[in-house]
Protein backbone atom coordinates (compact mmCIF):
# COMPACT_ATOMS: atom_id res chain seq x y z
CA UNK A 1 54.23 45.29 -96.47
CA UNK A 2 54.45 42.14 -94.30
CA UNK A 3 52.08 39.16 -95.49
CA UNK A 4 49.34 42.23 -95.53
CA UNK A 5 49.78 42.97 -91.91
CA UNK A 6 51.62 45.78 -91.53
CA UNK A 7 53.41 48.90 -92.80
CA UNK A 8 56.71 50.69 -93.29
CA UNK A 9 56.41 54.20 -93.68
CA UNK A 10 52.36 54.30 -95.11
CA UNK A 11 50.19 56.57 -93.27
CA UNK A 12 47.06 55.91 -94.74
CA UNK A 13 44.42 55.97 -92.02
CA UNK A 14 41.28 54.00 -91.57
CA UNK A 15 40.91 50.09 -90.75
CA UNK A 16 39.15 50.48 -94.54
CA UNK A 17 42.66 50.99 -96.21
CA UNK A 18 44.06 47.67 -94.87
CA UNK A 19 46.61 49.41 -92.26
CA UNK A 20 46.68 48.22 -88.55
CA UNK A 21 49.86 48.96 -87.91
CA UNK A 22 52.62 51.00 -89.17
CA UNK A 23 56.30 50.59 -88.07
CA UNK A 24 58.73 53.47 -88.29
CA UNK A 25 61.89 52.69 -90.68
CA UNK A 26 63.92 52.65 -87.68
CA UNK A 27 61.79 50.04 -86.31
CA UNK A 28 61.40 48.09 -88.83
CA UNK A 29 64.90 48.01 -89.63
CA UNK A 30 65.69 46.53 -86.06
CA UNK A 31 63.34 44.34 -86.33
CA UNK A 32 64.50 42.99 -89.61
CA UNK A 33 68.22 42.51 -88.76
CA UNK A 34 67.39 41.11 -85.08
CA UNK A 35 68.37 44.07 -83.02
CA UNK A 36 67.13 44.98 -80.15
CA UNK A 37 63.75 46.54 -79.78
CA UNK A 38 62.16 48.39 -76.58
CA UNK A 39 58.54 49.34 -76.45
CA UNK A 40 57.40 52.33 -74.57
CA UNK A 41 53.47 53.37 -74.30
CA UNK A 42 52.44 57.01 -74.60
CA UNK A 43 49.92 57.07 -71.85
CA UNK A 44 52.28 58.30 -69.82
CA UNK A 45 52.98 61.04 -71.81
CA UNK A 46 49.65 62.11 -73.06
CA UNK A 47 47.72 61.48 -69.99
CA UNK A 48 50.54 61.01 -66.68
CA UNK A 49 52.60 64.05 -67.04
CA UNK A 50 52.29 67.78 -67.25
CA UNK A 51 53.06 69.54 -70.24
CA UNK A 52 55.94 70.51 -71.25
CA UNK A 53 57.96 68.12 -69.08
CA UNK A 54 55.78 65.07 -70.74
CA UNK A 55 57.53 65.85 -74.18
CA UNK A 56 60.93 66.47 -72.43
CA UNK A 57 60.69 62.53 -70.32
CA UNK A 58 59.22 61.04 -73.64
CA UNK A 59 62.12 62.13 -75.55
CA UNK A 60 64.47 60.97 -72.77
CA UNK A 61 62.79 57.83 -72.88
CA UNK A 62 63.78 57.32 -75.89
CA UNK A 63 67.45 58.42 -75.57
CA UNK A 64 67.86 55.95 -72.35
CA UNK A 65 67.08 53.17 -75.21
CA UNK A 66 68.96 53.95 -77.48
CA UNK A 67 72.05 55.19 -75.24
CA UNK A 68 71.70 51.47 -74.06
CA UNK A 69 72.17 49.69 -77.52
CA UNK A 70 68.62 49.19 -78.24
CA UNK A 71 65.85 50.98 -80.49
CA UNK A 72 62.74 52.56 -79.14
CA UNK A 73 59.16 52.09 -80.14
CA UNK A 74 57.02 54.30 -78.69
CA UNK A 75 53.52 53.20 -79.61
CA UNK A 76 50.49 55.34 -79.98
CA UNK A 77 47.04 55.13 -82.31
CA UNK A 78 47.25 58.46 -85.21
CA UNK A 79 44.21 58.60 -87.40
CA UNK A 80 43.10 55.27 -87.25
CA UNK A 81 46.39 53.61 -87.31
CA UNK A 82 48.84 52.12 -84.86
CA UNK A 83 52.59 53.61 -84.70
CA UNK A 84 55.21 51.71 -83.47
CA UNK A 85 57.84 54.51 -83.69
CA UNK A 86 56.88 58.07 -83.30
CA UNK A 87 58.64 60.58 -85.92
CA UNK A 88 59.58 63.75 -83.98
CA UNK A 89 56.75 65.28 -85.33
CA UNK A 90 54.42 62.71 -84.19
CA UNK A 91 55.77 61.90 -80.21
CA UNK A 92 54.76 66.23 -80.17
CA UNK A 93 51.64 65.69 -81.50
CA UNK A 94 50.66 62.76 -78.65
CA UNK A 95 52.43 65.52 -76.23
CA UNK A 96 50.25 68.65 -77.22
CA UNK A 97 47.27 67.40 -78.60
CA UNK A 98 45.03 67.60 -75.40
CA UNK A 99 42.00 65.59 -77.78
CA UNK A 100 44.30 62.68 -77.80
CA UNK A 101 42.44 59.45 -76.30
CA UNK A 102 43.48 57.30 -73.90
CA UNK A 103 43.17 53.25 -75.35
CA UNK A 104 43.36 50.45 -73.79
CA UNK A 105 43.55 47.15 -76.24
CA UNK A 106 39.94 46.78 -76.14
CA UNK A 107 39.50 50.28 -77.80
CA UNK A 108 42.05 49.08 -80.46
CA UNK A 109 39.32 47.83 -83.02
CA UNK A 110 37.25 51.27 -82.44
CA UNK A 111 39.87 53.21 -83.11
CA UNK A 112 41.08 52.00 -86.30
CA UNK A 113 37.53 51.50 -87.81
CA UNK A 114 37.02 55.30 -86.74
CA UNK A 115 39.97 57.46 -87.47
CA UNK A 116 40.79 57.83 -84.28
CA UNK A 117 43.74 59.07 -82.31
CA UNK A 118 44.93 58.31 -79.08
CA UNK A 119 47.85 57.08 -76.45
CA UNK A 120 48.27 53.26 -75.72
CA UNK A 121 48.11 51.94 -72.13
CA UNK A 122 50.17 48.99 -70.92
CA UNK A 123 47.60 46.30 -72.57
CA UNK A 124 47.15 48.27 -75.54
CA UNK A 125 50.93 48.52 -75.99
CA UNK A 126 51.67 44.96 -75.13
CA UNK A 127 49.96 43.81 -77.71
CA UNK A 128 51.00 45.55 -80.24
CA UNK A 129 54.40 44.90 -79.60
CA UNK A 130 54.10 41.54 -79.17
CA UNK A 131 52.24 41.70 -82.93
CA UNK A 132 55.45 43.09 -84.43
CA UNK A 133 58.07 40.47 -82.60
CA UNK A 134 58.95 42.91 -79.93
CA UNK A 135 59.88 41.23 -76.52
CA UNK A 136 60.64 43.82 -74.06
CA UNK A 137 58.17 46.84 -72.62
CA UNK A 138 59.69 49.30 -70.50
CA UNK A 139 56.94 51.32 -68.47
CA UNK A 140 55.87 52.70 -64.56
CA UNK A 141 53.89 50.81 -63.07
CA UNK A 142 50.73 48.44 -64.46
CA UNK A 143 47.29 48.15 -63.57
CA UNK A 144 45.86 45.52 -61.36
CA UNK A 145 43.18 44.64 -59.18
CA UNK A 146 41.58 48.06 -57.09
CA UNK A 147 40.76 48.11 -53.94
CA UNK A 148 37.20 47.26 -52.59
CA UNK A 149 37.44 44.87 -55.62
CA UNK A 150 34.25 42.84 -53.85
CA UNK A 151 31.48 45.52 -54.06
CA UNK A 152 32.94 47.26 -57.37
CA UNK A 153 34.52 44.02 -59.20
CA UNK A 154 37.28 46.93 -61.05
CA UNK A 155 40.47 45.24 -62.35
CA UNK A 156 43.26 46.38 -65.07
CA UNK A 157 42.77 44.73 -68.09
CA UNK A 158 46.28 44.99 -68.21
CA UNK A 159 46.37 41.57 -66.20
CA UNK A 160 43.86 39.48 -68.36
CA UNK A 161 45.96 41.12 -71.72
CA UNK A 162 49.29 39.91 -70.11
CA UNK A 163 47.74 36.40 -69.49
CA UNK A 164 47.99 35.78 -73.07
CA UNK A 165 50.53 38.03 -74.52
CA UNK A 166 54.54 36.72 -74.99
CA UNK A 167 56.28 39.69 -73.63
CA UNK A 168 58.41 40.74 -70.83
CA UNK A 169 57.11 43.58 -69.41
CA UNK A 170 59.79 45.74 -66.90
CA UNK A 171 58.15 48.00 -64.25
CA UNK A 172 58.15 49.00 -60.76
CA UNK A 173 55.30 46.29 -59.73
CA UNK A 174 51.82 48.06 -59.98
CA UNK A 175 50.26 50.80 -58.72
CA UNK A 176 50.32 51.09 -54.72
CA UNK A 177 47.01 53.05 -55.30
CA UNK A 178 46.09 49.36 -55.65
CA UNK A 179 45.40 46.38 -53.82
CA UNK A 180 48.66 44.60 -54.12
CA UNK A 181 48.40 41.24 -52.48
CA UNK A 182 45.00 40.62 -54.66
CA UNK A 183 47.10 41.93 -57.23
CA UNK A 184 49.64 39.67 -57.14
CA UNK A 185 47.34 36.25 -56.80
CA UNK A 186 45.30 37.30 -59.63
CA UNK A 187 49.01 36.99 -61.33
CA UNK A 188 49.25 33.76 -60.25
CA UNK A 189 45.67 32.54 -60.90
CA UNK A 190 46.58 34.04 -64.85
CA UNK A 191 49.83 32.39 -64.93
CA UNK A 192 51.99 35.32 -65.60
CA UNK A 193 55.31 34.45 -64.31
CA UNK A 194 56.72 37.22 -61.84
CA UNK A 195 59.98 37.90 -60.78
CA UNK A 196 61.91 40.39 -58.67
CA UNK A 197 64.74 42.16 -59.67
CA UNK A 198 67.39 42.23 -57.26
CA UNK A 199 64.51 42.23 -54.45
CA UNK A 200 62.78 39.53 -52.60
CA UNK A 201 59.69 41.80 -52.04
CA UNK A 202 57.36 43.17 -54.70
CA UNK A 203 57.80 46.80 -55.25
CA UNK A 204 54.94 49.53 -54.94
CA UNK A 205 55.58 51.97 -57.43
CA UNK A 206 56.66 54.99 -55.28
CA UNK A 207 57.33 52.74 -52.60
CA UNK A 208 60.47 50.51 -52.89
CA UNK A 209 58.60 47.82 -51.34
CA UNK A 210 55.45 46.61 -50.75
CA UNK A 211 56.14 43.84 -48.05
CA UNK A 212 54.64 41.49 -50.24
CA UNK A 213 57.42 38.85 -50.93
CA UNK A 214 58.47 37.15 -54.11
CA UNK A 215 59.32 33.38 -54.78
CA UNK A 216 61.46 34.34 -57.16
CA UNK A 217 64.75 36.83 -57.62
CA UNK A 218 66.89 37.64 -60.17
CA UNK A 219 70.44 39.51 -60.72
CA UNK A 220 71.24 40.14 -63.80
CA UNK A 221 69.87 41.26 -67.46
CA UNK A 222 71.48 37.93 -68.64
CA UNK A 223 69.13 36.05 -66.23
CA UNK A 224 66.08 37.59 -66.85
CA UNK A 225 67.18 36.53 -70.69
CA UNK A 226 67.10 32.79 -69.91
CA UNK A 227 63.96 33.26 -68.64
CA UNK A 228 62.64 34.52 -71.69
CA UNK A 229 65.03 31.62 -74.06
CA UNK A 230 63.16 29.17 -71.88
CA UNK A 231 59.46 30.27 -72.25
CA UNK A 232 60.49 30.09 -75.68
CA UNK A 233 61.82 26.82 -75.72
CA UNK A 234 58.61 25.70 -73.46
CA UNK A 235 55.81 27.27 -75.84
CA UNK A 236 52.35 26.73 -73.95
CA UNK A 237 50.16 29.48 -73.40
CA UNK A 238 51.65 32.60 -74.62
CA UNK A 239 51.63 34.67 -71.38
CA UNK A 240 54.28 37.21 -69.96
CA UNK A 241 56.83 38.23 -67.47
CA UNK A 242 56.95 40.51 -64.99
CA UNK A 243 60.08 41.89 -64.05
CA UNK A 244 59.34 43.62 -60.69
CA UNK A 245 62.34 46.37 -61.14
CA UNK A 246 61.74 48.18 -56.97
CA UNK A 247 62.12 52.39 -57.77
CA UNK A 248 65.81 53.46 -56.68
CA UNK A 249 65.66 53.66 -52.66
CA UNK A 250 67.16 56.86 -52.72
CA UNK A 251 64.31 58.24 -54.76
CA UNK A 252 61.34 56.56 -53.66
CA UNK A 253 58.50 58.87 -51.84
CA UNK A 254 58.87 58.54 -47.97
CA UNK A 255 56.11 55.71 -47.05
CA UNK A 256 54.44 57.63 -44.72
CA UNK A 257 54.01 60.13 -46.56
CA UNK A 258 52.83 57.85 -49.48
CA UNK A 259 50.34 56.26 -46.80
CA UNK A 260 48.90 59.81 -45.36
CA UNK A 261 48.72 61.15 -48.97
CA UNK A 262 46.76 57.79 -50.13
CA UNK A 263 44.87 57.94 -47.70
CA UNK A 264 43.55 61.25 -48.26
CA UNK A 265 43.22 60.64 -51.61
CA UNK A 266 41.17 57.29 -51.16
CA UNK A 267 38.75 60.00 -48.76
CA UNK A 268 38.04 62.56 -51.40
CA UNK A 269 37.35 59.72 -53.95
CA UNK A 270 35.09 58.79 -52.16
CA UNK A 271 33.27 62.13 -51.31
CA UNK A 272 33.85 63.12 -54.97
CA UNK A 273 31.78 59.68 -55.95
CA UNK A 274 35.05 58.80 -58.38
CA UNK A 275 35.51 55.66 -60.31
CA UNK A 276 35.64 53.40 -62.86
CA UNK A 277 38.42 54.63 -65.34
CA UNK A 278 38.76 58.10 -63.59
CA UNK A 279 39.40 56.99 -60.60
CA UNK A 280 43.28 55.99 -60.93
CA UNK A 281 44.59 59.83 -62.59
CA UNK A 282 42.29 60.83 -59.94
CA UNK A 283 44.15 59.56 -57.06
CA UNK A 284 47.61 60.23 -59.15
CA UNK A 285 46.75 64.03 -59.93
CA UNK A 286 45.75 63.99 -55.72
CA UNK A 287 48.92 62.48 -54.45
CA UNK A 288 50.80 64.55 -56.80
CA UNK A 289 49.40 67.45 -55.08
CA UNK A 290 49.35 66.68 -51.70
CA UNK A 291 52.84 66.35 -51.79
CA UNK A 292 54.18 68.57 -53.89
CA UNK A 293 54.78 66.93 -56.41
CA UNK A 294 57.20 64.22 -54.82
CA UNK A 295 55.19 61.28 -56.27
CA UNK A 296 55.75 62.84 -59.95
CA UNK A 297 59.69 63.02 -58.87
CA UNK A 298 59.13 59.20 -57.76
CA UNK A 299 57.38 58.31 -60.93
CA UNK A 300 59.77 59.80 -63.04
CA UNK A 301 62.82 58.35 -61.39
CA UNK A 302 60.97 54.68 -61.58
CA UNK A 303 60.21 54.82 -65.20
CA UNK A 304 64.00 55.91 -66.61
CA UNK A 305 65.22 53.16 -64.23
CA UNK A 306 63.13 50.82 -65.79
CA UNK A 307 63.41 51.93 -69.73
CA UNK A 308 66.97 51.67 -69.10
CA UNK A 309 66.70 47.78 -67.46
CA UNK A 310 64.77 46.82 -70.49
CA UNK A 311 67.02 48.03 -72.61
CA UNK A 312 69.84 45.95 -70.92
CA UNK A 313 67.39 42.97 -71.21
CA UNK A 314 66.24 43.51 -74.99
CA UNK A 315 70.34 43.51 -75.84
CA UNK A 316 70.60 40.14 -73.91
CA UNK A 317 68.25 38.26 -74.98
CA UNK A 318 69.52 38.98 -78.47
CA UNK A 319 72.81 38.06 -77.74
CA UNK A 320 70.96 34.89 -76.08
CA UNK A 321 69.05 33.93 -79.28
CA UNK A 322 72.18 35.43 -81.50
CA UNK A 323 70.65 37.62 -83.58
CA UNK A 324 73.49 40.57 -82.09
């Protein structure tokens, strides 16, 4: 065990037992000899995707990782204890198990003291791979600040966890479900640094673009290491980066269609008296259906784009610090 912090291989469950956090051997290992690591939440898979295809894209995940020199960390809660590393065995379980919770980092503490079991969000996940050393989070698209944010005051805490969290966090900008340009100045106001990659305009999830432009664009995986050598070499306040990967034009859902289908979505949310934390799958699960499942093929097609552009960046930057 690590200065009483963490776990190779121990599955003893309960916050009582003295285990937060458990690393897989593979994990650990990478960690150890400074090779590249690549977390991955298991929201998506527990809560964003049908079954069986969630188990089928969770294991591809994983091979898109590791097919791009890195090692995966897929993170999820089991019995009181946080995984970084899913055995086989375990990335079913968070597939099948339809009692499997969906935490956020503030349900961390609660489920450790309780047993419980349950798939990571973005904040969640972030900080529990920052915790272990890891760098680089590959995921969709994060939470952020939902529209009619004046009469119901409903934000991520995804953006208030990346405020203070050292990681760099690849995705295809946040959920166009959301209010984007409120979004993106409650970025600013937290000092999370954001950057485009290879676009001048932040992406909208489906969308390749939301209009909104960037003040800042970068190239390459090598680039976006820098960025990451310097925030070390600065220190300050331990807050992340955005890379702002747009989904591949050629698969992103038609914008009008993504603006009828929204639109009717926003509508029965409405009727349906939805919100709080229901009411993002809510308008996902909608969309989905309204057109035919195009969104999903959008989602999908984001996520392995980005898993496999923080892959390329987790192999950088340890070439950068020269630990590979």
């Amino acid at each position: 065990m690590d200065d009483g912090r963490r776990a190779v291989g121990d599955h003893t469950t309960g916050a009582r037992a003295g285990r937060a956090v458990v690393l897989s051997e593979e994990v650990d290992a990478a960690l150890r000899s400074g090779e590249p690591v690549v977390a991955l939440e298991s929201t998506i898979i527990s809560h964003g995707l049908p079954r069986p295809v969630n188990l089928e894209v969770a294991r591809e995940l994983e091979g898109i990782v590791r097919d791009g020199g890195a090692c995966p960390a897929t993170v999820a809660v089991l019995d009181g204890v946080a995984h970084l590393g899913l055995a086989s065995g375990e990335l079913e379980r968070v597939a099948r198990d339809p009692s499997m919770r969906k935490l956020g980092f503030r349900d961390l503490p609660l489920a450790l003291a309780t047993g419980a079991s349950g798939a990571t969000t973005v904040s969640a996940t972030a900080f529990c791979a920052a915790r272990e050393g890891i760098r680089v989070f590959g995921t969709g698209g994060l939470g952020g600040v939902h529209r009619g944010y004046t009469e119901s005051f409903d934000e991520s805490a995804d953006l208030a966890l990346l405020s203070r969290t050292r990681v760099t966090v690849v995705s295809s900008g946040v959920k166009s479900i959301l209010d984007i340009p409120a979004t993106l100045q409650r970025l600013e106001t937290l000092n999370v640094s954001v950057v485009g990659y290879r676009t001048t305009t932040f992406p909208a999830f489906y969308v390749h673009s939301s209009g909104c432009a960037l003040d800042w664009t970068l190239d390459t995986p090598e680039a976006v290491a820098d960025v990451m050598l310097a925030q070390d070499l600065l220190g300050g306040p331990e807050a992340a980066l955005l890379v702002a990967n747009p989904v591949p034009a050629e698969h992103e859902l038609d914008p009008r269609v993504h603006d009828d289908s929204l639109a009717a979505a926003l509508d029965a949310a409405a009727r349906d008296g939805v919100t709080g934390q229901a009411i993002t799958p809510y308008l996902l699960e909608h969309m989905a259906r309204a057109t035919s499942g195009a969104s999903l093929e959008a989602n999908l097609a984001a996520v392995r784009d980005n898993v496999r552009l923080a892959s390329e960046i987790a192999v950088a930057y340890a070439l950068v610090r020269g630990t590979r």
